[in-house]
PDB file of N, CA and C in Angstrom:
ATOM      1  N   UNK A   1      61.834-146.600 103.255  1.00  0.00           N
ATOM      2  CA  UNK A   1      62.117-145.350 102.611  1.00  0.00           C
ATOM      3  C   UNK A   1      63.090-144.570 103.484  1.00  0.00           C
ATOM      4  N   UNK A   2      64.170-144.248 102.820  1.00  0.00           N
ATOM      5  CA  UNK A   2      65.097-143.473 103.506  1.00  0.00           C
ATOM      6  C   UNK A   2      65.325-142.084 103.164  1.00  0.00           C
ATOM      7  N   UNK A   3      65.213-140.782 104.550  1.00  0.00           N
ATOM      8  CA  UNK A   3      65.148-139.495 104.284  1.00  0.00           C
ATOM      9  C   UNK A   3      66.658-138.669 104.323  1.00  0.00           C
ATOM     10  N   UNK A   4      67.495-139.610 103.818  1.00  0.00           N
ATOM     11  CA  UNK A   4      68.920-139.350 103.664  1.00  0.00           C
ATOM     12  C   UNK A   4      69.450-138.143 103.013  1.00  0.00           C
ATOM     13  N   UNK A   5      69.735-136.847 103.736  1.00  0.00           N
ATOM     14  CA  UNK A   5      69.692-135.442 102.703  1.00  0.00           C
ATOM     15  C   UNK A   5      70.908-135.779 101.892  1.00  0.00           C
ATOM     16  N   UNK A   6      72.181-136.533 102.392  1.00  0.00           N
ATOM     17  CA  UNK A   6      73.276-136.493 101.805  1.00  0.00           C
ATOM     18  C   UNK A   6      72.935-136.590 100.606  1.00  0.00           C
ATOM     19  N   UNK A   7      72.424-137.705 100.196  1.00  0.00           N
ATOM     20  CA  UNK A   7      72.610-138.745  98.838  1.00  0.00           C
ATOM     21  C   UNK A   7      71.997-137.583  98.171  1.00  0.00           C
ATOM     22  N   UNK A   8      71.532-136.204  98.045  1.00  0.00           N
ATOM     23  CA  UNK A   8      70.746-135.516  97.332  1.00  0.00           C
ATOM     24  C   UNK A   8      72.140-134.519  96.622  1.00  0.00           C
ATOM     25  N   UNK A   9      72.107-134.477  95.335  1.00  0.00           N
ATOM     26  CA  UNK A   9      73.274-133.214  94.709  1.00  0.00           C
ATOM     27  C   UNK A   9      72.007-132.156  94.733  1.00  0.00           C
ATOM     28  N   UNK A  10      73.313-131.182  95.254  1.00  0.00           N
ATOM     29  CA  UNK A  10      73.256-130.047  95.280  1.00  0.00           C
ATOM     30  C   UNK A  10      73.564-128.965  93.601  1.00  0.00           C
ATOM     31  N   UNK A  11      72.588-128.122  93.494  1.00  0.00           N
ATOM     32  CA  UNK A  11      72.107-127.590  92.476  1.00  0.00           C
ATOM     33  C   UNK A  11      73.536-126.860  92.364  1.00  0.00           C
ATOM     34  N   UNK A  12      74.282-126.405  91.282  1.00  0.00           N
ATOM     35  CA  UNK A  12      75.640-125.661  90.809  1.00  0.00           C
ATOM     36  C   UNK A  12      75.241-124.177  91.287  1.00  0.00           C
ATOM     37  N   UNK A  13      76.756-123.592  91.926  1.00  0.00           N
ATOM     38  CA  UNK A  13      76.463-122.369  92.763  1.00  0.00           C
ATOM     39  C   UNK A  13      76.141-120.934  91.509  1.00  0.00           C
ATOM     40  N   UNK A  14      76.362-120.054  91.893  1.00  0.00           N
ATOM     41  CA  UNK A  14      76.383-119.257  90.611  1.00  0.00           C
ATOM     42  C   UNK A  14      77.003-118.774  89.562  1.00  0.00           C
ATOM     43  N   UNK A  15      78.464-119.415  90.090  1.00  0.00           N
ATOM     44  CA  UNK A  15      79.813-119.471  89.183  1.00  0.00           C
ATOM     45  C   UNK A  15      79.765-120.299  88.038  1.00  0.00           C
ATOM     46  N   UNK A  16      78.826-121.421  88.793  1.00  0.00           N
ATOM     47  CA  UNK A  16      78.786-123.043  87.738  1.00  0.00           C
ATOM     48  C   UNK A  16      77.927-123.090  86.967  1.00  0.00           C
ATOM     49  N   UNK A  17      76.927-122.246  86.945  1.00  0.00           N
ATOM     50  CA  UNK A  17      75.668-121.669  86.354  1.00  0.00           C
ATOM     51  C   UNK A  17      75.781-121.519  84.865  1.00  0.00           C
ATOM     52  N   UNK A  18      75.025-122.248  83.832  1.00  0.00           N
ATOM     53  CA  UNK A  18      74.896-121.630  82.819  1.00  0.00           C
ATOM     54  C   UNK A  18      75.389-120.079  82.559  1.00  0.00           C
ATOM     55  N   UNK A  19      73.772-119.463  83.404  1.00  0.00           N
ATOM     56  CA  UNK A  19      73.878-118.075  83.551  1.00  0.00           C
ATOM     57  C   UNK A  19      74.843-117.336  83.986  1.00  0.00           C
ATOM     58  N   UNK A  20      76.458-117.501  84.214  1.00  0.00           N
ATOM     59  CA  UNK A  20      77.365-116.891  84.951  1.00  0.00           C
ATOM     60  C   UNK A  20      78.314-116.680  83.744  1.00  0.00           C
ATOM     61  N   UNK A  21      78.444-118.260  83.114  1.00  0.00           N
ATOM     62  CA  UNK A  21      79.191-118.531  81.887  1.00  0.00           C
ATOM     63  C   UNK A  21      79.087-117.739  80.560  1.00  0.00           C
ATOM     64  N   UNK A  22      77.897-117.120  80.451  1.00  0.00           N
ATOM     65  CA  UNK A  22      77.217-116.359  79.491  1.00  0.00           C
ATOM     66  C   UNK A  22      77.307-114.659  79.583  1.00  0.00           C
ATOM     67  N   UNK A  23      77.128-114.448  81.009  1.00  0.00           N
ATOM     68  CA  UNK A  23      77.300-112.947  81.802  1.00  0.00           C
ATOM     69  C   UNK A  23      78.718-112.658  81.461  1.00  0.00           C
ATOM     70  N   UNK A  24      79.742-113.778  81.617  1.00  0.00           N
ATOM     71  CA  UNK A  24      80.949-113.546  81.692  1.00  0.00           C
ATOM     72  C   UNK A  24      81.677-113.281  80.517  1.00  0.00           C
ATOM     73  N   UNK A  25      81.270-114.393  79.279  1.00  0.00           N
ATOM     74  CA  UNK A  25      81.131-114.231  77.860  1.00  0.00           C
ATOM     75  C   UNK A  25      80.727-112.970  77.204  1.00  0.00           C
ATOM     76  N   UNK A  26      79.261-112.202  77.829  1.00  0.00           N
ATOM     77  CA  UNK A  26      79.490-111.472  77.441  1.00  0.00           C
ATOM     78  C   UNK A  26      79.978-109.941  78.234  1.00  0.00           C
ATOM     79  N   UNK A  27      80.549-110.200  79.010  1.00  0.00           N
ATOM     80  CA  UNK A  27      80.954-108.617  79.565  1.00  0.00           C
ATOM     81  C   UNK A  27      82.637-109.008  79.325  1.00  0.00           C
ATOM     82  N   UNK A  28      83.138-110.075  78.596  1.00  0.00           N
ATOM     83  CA  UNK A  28      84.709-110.209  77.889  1.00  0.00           C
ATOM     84  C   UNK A  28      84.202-109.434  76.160  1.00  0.00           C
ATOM     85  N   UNK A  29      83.332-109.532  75.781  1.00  0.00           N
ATOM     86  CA  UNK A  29      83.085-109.561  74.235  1.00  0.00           C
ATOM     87  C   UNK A  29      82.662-107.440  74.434  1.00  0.00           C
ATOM     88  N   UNK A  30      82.371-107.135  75.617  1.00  0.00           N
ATOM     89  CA  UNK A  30      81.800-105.558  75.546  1.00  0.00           C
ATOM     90  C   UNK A  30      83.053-104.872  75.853  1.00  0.00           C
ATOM     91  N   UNK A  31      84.143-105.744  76.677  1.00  0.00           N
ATOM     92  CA  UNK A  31      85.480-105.180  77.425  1.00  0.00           C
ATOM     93  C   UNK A  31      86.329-104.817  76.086  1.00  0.00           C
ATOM     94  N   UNK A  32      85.900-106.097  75.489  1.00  0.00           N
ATOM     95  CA  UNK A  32      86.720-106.108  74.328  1.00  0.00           C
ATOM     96  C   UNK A  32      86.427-104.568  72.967  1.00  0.00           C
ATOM     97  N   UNK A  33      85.286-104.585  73.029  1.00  0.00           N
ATOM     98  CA  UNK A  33      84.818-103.876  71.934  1.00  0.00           C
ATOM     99  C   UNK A  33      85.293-102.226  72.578  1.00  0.00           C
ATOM    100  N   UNK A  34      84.716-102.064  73.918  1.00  0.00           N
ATOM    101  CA  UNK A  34      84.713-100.833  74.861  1.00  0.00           C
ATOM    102  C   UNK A  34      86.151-100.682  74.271  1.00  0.00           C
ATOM    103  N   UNK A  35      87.536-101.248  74.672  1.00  0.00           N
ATOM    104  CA  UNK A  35      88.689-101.154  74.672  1.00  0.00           C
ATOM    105  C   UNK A  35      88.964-100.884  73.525  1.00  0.00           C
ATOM    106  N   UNK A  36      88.883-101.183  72.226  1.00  0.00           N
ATOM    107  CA  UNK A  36      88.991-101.012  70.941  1.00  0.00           C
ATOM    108  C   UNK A  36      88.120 -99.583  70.237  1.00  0.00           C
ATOM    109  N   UNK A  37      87.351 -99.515  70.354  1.00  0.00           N
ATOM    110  CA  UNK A  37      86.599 -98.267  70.226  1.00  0.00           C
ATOM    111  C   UNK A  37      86.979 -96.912  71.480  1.00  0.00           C
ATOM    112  N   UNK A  38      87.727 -97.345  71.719  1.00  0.00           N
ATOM    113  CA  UNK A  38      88.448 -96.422  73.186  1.00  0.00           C
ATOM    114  C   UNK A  38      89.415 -96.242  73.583  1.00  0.00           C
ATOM    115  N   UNK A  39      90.198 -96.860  72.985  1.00  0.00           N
ATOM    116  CA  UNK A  39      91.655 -97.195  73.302  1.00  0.00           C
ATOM    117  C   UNK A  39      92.358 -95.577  73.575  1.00  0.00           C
ATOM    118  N   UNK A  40      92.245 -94.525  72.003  1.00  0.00           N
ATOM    119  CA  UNK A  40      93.206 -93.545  72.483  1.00  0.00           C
ATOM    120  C   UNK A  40      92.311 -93.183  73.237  1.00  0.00           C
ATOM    121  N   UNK A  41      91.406 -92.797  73.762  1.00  0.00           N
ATOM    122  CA  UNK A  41      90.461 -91.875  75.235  1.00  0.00           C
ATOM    123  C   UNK A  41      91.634 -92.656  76.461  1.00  0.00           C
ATOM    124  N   UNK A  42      91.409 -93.754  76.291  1.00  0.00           N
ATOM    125  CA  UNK A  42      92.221 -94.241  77.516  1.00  0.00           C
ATOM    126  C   UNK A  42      93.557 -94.003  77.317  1.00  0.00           C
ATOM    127  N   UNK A  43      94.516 -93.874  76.861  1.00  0.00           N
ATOM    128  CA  UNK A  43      95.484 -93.574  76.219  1.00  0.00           C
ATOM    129  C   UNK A  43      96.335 -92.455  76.720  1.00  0.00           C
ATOM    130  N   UNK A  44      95.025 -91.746  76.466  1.00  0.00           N
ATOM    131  CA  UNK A  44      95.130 -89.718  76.489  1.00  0.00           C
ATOM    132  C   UNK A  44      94.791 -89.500  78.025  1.00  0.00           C
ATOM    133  N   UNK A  45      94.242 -90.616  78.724  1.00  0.00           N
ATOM    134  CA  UNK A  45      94.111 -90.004  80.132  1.00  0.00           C
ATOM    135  C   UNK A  45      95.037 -90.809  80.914  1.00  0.00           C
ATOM    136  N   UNK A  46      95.898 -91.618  80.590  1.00  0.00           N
ATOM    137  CA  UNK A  46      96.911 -92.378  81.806  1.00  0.00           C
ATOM    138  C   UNK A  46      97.595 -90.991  82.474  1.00  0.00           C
ATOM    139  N   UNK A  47      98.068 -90.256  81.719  1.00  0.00           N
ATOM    140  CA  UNK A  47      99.031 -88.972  82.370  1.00  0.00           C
ATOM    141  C   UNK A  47      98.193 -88.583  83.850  1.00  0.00           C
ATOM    142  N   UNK A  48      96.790 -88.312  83.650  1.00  0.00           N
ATOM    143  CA  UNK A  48      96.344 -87.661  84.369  1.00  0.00           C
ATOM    144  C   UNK A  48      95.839 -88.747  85.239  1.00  0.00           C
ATOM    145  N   UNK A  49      95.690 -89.596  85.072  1.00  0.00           N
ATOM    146  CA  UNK A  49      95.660 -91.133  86.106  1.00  0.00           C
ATOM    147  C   UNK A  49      96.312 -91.514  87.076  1.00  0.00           C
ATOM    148  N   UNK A  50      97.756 -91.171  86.697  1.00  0.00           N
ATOM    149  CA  UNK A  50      98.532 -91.051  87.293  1.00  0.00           C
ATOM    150  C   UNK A  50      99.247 -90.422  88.139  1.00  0.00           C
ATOM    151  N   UNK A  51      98.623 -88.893  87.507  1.00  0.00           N
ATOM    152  CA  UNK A  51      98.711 -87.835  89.087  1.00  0.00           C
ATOM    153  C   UNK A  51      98.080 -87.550  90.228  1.00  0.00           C
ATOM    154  N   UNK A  52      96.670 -87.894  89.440  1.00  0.00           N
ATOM    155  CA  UNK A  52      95.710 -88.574  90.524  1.00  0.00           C
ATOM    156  C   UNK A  52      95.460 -89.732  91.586  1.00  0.00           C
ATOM    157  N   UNK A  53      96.605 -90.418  90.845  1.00  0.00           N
ATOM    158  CA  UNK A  53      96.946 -91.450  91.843  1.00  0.00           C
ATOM    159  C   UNK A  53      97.920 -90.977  93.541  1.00  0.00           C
ATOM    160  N   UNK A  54      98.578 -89.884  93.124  1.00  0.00           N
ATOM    161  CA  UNK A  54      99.773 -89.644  93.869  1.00  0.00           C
ATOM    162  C   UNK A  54      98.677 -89.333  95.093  1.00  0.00           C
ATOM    163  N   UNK A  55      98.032 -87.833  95.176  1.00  0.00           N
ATOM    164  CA  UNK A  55      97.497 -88.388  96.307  1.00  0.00           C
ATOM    165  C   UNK A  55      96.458 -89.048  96.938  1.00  0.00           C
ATOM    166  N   UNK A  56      96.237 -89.623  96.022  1.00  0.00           N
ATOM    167  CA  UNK A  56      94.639 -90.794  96.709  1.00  0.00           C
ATOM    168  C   UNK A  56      95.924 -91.801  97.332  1.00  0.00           C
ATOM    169  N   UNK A  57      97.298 -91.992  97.000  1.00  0.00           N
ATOM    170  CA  UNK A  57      98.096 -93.141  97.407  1.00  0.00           C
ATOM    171  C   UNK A  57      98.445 -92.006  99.035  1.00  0.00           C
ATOM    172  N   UNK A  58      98.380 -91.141  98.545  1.00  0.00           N
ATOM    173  CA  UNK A  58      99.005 -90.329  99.594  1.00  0.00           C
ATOM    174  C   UNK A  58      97.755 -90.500 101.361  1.00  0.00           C
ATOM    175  N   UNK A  59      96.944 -90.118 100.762  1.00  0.00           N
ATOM    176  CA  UNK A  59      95.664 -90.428 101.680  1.00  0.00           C
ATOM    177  C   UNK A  59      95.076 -91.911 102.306  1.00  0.00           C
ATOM    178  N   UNK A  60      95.338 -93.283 101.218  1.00  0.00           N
ATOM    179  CA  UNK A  60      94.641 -93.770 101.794  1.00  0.00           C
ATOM    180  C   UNK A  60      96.183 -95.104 102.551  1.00  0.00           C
ATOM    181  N   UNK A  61      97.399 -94.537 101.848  1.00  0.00           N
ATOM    182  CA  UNK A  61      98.660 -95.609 102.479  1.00  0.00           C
ATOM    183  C   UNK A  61      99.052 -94.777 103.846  1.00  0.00           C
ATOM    184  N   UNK A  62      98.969 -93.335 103.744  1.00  0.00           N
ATOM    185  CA  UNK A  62      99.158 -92.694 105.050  1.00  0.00           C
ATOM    186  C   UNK A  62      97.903 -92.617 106.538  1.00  0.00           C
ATOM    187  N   UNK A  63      97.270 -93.821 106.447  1.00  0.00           N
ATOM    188  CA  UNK A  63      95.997 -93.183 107.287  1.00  0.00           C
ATOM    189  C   UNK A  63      96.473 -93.195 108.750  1.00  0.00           C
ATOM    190  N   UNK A  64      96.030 -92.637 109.308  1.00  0.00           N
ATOM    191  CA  UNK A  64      96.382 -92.302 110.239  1.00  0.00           C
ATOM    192  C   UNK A  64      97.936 -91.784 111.151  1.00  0.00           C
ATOM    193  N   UNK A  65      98.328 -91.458 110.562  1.00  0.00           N
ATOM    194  CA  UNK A  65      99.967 -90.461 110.203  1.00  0.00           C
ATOM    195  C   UNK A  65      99.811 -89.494 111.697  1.00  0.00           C
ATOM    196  N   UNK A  66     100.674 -89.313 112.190  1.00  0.00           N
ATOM    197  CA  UNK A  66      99.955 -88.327 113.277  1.00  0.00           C
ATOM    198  C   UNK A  66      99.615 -88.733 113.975  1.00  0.00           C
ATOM    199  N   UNK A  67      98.659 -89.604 114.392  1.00  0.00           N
ATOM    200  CA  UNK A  67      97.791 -90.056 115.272  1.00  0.00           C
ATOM    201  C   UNK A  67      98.069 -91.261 116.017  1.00  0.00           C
ATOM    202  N   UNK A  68      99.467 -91.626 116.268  1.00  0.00           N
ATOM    203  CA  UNK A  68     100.069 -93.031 117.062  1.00  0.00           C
ATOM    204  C   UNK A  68      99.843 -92.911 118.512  1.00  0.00           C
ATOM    205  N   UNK A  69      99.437 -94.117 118.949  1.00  0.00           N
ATOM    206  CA  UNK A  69      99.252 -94.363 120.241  1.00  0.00           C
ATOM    207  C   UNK A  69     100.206 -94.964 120.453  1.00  0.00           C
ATOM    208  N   UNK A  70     100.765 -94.024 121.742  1.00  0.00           N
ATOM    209  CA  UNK A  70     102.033 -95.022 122.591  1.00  0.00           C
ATOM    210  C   UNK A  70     103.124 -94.543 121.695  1.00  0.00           C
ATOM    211  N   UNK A  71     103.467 -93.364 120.906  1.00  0.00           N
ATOM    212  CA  UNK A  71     104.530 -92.853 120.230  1.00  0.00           C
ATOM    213  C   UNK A  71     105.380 -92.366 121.242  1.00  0.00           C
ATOM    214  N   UNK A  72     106.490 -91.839 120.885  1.00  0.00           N
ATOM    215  CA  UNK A  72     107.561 -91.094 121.274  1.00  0.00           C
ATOM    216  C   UNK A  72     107.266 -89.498 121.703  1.00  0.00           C
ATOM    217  N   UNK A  73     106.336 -89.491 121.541  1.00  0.00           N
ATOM    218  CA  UNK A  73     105.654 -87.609 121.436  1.00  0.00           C
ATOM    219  C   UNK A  73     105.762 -87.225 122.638  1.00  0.00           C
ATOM    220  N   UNK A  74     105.299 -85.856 123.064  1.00  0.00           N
ATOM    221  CA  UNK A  74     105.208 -85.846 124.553  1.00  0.00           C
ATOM    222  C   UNK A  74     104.307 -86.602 125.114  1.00  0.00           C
ATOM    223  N   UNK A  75     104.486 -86.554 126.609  1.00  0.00           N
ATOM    224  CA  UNK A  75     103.134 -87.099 126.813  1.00  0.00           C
ATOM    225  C   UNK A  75     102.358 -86.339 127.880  1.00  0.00           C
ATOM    226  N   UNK A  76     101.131 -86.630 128.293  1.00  0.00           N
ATOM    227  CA  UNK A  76     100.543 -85.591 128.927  1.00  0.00           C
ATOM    228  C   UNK A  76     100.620 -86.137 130.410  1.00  0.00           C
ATOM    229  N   UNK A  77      99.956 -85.261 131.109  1.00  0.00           N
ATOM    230  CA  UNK A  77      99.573 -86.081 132.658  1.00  0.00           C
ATOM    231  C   UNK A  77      99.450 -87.427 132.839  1.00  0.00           C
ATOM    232  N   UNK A  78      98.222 -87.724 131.814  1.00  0.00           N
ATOM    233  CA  UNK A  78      97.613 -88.829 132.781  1.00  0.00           C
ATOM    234  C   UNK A  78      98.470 -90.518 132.038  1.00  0.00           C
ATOM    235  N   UNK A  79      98.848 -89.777 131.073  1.00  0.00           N
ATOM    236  CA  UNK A  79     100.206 -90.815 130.032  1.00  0.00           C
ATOM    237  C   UNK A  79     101.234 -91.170 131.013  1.00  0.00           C
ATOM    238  N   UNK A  80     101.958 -90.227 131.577  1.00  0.00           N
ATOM    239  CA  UNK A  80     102.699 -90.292 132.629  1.00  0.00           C
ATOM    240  C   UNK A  80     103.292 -91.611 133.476  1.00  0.00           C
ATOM    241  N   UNK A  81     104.299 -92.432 133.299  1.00  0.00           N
ATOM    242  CA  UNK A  81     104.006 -93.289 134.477  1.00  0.00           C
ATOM    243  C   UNK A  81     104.652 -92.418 135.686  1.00  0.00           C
ATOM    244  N   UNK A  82     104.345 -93.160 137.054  1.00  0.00           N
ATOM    245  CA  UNK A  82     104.063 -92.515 138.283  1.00  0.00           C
ATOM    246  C   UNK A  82     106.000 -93.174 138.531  1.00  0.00           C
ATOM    247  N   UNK A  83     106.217 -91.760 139.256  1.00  0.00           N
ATOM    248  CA  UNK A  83     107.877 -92.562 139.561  1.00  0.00           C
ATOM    249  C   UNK A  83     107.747 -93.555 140.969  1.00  0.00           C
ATOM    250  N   UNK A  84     109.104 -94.209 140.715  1.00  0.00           N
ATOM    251  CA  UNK A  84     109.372 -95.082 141.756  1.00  0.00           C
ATOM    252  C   UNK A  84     109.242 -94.693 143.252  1.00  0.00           C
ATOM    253  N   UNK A  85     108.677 -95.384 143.785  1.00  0.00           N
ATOM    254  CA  UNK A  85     108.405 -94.844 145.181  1.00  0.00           C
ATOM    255  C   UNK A  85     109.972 -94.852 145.788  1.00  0.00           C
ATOM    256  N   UNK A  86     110.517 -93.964 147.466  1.00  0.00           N
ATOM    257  CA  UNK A  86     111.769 -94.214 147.747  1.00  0.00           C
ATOM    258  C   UNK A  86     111.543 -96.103 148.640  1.00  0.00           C
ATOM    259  N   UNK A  87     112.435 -96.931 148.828  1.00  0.00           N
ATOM    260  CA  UNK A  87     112.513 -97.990 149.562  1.00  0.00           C
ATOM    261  C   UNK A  87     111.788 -98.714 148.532  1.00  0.00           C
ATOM    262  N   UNK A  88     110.944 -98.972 147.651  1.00  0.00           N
ATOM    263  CA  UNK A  88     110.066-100.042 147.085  1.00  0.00           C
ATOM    264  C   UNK A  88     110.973-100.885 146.189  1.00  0.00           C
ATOM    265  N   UNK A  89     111.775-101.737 146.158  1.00  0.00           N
ATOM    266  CA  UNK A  89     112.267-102.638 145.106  1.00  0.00           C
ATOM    267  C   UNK A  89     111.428-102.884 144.275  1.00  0.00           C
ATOM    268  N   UNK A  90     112.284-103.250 143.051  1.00  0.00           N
ATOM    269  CA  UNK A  90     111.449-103.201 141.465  1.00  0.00           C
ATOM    270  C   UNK A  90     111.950-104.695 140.881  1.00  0.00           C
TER     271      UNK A  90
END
């Protein structure tokens, strides 16, 4: 008797699933209906979708704006490099 795990198939993940095929079937058949029974609502709000977009694009493509390390800005004390000593070759 051999306890060989290979030779054993493995059960279909949850994509391969009956149950996935059916979920998917039906949340295309509710998209569908939602969209059709909704269409002008959605329609009537792109304008304002779209201004709303400006700054959520503004906030989340600008993050951290301002705040560069190792920029061109001033710099403080301890940023500072230390000057060349006199006699020390570089």
């Amino acid at each position: 008797m051999s306890n060989n795990h290979e030779e054993h198939e493995r059960p279909p993940g949850f994509w391969g699933s009956r149950f996935s095929i059916g979920f998917m079937f039906i949340g295309a058949v509710a998209g569908y209906l939602l969209l059709t029974e909704h269409l002008a609502h959605v329609v009537g709000a792109l304008p304002f979708l779209l201004l709303l977009a400006c700054p959520l694009m503004h906030v989340f493509m600008h993050h951290g704006h301002g705040h560069h390390q190792g920029g061109n800005g001033p710099q403080t004390g301890a940023d500072k490099p230390e000057p060349p000593k006199p006699g020390a070759s570089s």
